[in-house]
PDB file of N, CA and C in Angstrom:
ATOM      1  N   UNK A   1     167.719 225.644  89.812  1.00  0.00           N
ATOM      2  CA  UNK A   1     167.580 224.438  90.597  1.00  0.00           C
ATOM      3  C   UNK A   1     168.627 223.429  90.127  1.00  0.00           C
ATOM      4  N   UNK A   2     169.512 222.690  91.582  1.00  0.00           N
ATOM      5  CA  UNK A   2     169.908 221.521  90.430  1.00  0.00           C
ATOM      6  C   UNK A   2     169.895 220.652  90.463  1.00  0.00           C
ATOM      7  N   UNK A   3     170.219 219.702  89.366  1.00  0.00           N
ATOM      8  CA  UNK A   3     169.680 218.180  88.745  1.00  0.00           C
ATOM      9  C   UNK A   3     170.379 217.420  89.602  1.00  0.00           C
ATOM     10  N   UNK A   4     169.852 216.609  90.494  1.00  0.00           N
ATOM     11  CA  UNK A   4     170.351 215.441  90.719  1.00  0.00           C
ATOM     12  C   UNK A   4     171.079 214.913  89.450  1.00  0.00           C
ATOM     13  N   UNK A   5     172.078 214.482  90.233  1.00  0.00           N
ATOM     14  CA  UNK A   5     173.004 212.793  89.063  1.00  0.00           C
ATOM     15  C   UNK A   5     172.809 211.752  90.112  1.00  0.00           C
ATOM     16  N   UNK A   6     172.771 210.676  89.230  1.00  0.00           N
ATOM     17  CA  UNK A   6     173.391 209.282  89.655  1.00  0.00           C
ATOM     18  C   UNK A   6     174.620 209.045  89.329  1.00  0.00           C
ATOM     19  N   UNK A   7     175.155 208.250  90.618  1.00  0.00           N
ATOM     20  CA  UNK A   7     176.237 207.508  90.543  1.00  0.00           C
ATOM     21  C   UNK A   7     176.343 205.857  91.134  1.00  0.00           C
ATOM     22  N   UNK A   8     176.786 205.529  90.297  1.00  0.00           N
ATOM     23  CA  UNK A   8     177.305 203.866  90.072  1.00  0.00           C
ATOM     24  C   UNK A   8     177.741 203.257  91.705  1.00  0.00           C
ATOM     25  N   UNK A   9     177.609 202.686  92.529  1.00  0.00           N
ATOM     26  CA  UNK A   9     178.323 201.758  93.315  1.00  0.00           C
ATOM     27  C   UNK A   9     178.461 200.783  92.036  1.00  0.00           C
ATOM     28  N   UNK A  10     180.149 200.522  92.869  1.00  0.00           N
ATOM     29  CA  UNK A  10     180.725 199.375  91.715  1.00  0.00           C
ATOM     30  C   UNK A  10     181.667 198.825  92.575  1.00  0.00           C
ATOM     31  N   UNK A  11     182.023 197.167  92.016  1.00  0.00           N
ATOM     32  CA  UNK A  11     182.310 196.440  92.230  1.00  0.00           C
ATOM     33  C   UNK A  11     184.106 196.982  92.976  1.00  0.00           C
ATOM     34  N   UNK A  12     184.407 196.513  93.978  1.00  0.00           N
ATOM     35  CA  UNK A  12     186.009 197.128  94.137  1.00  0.00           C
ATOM     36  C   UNK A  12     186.850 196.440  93.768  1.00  0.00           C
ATOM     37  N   UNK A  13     188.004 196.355  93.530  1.00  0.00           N
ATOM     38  CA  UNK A  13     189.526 196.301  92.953  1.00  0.00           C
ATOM     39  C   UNK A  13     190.006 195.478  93.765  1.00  0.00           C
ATOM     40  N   UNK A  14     189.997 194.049  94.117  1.00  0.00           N
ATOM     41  CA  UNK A  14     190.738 193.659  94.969  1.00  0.00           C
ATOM     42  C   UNK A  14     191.826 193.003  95.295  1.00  0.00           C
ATOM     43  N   UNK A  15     192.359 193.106  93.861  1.00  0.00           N
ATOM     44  CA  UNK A  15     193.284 192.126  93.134  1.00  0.00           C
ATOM     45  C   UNK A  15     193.068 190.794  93.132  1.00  0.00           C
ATOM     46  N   UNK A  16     191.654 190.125  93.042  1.00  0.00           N
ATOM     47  CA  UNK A  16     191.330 189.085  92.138  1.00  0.00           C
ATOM     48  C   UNK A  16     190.761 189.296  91.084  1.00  0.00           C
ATOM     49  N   UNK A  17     191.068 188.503  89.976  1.00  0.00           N
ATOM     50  CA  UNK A  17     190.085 188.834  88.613  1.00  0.00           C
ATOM     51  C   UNK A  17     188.642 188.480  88.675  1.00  0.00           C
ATOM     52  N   UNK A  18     188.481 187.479  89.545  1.00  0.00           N
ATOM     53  CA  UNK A  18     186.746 187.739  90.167  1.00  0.00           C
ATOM     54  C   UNK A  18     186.405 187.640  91.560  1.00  0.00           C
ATOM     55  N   UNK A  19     185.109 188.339  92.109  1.00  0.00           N
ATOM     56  CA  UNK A  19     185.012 188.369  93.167  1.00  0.00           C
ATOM     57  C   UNK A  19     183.079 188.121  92.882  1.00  0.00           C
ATOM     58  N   UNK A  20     182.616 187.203  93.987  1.00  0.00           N
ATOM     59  CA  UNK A  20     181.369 186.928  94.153  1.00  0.00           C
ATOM     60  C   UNK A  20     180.243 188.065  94.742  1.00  0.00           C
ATOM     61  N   UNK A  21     179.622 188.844  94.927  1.00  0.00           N
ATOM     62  CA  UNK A  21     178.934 189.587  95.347  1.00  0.00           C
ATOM     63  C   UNK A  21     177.914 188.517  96.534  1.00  0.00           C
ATOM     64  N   UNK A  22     177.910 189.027  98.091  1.00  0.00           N
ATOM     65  CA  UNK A  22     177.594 188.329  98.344  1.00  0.00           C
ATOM     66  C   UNK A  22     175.948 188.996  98.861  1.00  0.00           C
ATOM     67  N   UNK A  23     175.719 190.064  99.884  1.00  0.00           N
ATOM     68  CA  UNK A  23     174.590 190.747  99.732  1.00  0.00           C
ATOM     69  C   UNK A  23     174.366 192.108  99.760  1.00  0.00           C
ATOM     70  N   UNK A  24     173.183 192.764  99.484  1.00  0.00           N
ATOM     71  CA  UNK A  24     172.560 193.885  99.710  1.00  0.00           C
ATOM     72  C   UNK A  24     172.400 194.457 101.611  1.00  0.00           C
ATOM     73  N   UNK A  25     172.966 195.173 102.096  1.00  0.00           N
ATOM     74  CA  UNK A  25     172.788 195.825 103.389  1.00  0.00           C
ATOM     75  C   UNK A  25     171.647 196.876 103.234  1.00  0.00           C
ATOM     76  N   UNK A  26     170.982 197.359 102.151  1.00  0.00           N
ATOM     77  CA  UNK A  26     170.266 198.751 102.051  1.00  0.00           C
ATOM     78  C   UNK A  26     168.886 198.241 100.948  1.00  0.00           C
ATOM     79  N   UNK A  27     167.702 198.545 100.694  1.00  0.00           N
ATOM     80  CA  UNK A  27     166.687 198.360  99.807  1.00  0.00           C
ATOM     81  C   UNK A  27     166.631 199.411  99.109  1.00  0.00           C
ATOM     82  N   UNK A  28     166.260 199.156  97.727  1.00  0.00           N
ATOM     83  CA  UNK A  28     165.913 200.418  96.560  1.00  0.00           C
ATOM     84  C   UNK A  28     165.014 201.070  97.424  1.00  0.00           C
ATOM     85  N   UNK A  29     165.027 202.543  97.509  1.00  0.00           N
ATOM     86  CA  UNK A  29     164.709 203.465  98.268  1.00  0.00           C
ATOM     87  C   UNK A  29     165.101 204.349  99.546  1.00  0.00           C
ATOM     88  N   UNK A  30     166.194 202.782 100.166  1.00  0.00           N
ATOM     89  CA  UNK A  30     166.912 203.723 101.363  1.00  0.00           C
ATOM     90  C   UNK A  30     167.585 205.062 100.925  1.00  0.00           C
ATOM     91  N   UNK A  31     167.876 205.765 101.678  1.00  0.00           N
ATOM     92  CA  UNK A  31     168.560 206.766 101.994  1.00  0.00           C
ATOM     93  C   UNK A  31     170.166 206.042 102.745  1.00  0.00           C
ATOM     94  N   UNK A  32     171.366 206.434 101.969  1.00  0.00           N
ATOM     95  CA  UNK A  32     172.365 206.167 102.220  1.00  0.00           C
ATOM     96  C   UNK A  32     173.036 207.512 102.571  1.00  0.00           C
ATOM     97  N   UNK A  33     174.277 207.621 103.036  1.00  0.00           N
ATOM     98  CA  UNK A  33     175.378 208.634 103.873  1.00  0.00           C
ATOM     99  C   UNK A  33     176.847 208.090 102.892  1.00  0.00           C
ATOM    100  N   UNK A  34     177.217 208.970 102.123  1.00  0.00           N
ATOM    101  CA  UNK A  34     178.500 208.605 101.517  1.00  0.00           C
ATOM    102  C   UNK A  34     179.343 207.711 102.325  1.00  0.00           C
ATOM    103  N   UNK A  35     180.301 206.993 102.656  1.00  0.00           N
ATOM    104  CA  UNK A  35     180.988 205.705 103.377  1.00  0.00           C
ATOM    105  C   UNK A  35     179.706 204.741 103.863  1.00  0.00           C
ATOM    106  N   UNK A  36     178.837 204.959 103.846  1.00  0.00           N
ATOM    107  CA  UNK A  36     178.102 203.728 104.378  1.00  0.00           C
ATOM    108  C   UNK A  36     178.258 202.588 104.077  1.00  0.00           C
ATOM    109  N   UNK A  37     178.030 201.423 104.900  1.00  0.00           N
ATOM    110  CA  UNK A  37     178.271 199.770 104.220  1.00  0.00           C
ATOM    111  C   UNK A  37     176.771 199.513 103.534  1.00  0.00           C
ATOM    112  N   UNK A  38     177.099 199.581 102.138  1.00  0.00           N
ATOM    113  CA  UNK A  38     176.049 199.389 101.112  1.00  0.00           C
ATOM    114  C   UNK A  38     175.606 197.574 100.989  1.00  0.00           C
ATOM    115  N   UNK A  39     176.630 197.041 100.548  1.00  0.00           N
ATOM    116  CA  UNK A  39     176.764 195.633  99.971  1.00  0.00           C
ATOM    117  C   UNK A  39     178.299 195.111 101.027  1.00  0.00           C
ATOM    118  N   UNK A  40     178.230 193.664 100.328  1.00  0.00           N
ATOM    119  CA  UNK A  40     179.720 192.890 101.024  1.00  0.00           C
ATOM    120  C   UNK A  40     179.493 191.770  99.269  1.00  0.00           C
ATOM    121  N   UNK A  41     180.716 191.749  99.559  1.00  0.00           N
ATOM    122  CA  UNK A  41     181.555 190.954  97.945  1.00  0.00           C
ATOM    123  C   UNK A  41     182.044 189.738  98.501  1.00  0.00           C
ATOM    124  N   UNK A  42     182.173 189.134  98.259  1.00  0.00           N
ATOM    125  CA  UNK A  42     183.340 187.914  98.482  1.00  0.00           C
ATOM    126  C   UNK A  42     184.408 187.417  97.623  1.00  0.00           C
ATOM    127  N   UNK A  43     185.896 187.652  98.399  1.00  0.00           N
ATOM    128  CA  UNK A  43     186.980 186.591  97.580  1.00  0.00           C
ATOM    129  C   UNK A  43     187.210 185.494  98.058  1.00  0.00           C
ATOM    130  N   UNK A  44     187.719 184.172  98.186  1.00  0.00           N
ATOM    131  CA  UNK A  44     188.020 183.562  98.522  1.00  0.00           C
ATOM    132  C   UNK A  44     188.610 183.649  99.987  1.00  0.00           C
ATOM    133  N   UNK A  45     187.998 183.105 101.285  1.00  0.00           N
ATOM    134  CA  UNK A  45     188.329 183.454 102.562  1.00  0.00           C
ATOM    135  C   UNK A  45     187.998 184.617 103.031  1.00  0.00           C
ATOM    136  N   UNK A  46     187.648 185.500 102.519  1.00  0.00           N
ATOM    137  CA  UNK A  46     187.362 186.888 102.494  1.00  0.00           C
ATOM    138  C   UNK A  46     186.167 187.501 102.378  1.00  0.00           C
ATOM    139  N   UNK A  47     185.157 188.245 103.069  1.00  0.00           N
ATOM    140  CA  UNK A  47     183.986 189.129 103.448  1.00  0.00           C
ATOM    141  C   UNK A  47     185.036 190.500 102.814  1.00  0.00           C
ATOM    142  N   UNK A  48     184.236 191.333 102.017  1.00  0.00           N
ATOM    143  CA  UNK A  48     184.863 193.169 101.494  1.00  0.00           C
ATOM    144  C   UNK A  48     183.138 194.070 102.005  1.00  0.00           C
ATOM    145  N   UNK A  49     183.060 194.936 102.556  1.00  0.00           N
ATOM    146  CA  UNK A  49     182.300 196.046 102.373  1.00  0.00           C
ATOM    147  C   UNK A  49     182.700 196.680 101.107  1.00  0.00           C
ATOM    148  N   UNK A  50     180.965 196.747 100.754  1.00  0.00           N
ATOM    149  CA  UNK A  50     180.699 198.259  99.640  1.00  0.00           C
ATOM    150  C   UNK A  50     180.797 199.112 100.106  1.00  0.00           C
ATOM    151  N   UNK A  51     181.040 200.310  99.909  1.00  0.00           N
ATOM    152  CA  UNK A  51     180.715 201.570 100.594  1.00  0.00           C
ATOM    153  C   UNK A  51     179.982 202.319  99.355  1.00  0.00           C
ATOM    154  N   UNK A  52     179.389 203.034 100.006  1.00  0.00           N
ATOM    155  CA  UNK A  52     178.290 204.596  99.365  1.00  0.00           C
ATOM    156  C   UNK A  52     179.304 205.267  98.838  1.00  0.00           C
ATOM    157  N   UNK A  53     179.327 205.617  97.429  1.00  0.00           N
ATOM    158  CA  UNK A  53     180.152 206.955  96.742  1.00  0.00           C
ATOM    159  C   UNK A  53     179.643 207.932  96.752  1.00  0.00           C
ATOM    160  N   UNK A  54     178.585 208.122  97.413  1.00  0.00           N
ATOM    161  CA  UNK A  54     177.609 209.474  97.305  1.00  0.00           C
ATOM    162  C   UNK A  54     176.559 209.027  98.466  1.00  0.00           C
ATOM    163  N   UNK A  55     176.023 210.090  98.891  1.00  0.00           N
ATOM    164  CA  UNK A  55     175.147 210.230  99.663  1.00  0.00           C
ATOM    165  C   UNK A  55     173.842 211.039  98.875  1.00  0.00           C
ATOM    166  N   UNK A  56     172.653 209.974  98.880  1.00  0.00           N
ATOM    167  CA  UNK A  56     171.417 209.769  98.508  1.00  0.00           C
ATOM    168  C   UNK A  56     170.636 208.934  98.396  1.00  0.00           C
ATOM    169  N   UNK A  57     170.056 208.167  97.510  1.00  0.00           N
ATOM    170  CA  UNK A  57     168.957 207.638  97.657  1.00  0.00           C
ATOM    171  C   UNK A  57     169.256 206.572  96.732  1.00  0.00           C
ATOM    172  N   UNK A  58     169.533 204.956  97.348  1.00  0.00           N
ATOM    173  CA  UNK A  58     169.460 203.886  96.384  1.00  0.00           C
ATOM    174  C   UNK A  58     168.617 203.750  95.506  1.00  0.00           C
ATOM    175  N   UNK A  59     168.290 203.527  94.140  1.00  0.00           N
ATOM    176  CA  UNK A  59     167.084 203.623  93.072  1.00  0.00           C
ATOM    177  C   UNK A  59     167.235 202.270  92.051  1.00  0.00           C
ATOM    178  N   UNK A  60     168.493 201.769  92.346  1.00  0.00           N
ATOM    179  CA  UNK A  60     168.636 200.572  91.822  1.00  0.00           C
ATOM    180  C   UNK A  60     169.444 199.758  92.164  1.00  0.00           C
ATOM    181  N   UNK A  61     169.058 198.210  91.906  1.00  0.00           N
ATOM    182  CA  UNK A  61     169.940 197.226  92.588  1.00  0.00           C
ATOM    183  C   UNK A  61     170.063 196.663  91.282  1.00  0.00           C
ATOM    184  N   UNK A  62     171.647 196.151  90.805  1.00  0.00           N
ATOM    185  CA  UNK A  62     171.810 195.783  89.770  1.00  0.00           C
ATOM    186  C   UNK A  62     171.999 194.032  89.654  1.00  0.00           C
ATOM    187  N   UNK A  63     172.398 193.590  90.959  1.00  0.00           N
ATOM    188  CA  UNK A  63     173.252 192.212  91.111  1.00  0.00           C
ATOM    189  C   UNK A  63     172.356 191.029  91.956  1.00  0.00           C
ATOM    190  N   UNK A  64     172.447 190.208  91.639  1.00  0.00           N
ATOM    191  CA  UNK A  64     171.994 189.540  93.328  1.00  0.00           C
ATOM    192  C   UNK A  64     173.273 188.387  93.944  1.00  0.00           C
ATOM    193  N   UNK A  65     172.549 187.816  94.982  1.00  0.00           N
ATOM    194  CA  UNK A  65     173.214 186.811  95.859  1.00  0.00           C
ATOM    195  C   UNK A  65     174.414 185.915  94.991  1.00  0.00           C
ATOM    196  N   UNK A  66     175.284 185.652  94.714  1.00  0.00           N
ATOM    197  CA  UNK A  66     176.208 184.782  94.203  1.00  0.00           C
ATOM    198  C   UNK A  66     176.259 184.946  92.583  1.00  0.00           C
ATOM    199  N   UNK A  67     176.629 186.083  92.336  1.00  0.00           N
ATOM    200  CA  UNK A  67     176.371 186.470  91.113  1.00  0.00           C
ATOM    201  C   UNK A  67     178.030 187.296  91.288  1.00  0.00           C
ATOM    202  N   UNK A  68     178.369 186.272  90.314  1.00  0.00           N
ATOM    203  CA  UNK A  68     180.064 186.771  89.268  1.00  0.00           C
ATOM    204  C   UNK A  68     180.267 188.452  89.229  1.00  0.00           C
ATOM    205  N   UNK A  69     181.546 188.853  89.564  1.00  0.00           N
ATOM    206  CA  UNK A  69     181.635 190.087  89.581  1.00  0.00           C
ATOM    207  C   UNK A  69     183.333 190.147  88.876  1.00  0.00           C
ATOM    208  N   UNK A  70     183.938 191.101  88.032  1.00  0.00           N
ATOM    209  CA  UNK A  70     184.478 191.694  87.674  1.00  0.00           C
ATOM    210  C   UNK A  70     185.013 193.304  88.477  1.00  0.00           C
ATOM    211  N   UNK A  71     186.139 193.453  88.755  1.00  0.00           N
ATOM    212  CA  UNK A  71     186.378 194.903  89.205  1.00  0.00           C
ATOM    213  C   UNK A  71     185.558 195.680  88.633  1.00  0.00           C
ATOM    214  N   UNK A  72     185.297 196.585  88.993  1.00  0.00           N
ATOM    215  CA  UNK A  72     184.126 197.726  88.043  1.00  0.00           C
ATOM    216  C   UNK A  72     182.924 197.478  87.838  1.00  0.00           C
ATOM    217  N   UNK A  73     182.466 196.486  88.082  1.00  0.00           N
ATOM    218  CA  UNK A  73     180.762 196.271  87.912  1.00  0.00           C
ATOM    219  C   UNK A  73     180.043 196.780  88.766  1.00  0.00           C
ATOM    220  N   UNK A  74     179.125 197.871  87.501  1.00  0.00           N
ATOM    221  CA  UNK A  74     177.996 198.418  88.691  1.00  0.00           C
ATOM    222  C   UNK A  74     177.188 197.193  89.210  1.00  0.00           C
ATOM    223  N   UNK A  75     176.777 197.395  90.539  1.00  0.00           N
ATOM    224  CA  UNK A  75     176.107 196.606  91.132  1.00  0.00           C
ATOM    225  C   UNK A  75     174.843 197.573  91.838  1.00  0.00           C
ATOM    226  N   UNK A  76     175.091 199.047  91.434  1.00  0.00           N
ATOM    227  CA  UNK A  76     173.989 199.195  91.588  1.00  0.00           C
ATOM    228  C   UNK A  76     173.753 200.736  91.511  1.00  0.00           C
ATOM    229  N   UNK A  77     172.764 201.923  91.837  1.00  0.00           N
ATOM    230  CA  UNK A  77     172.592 203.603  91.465  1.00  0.00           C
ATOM    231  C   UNK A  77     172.194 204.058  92.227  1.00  0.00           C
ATOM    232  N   UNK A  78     172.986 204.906  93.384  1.00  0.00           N
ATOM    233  CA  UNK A  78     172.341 206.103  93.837  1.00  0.00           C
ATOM    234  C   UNK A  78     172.031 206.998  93.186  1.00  0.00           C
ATOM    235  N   UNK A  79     170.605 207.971  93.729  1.00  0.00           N
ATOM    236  CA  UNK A  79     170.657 209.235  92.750  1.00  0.00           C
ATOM    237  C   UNK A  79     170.836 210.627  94.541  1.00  0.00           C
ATOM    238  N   UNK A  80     172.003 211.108  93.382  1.00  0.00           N
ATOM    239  CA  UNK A  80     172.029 212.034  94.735  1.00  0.00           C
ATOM    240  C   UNK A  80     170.533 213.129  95.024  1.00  0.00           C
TER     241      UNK A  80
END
C-alpha cells in the first residue's frame, strides 16, 4: 500500500522581499486538483494566485488574512 506524503503550498517568488497573504479560496478538508487557485498573496498593486502543488486533500492552513510573507513560506499542507 502507499503512504500518502504531504506537501507544502508556499508562498511564491515574486521578486518582492515581502508579499502580504491575502486569502484562503479552499477550507481544511477540501479536496484540491493540482493547479487549482488555493490562496491569493498580495504585492503592492497586485492580486497573485496560489496554486495546488499536488492534488489532495487540504489538512492545514498555516497563515491568515494580512499576515507578512517571505518567498517560501508554507502557508499551508496538502496530504496527497
Amino acid at each position: 500500500m502507499k503512504e500518502s506524503s504531504r506537501i507544502a503550498v508556499t508562498a511564491p517568488d515574486l521578486g518582492a522581499p515581502r508579499v502580504t497573504f491575502s486569502l484562503w479560496h479552499v477550507r481544511v478538508g477540501d479536496r484540491v486538483t493540482e493547479g487549482d487557485r488555493v490562496a491569493e498573496v498580495l504585492v503592492p498593486g497586485a492580486i497573485f494566485d496560489v496554486p495546488a502543488p499536488a492534488t489532495g486533500t487540504l489538512v492545514e492552513r498555516l497563515v491568515l488574512p494580512n499576515d507578512p510573507l517571505t518567498p517560501g513560506t508554507v502557508l499551508g499542507v496538502i496530504q496527497e
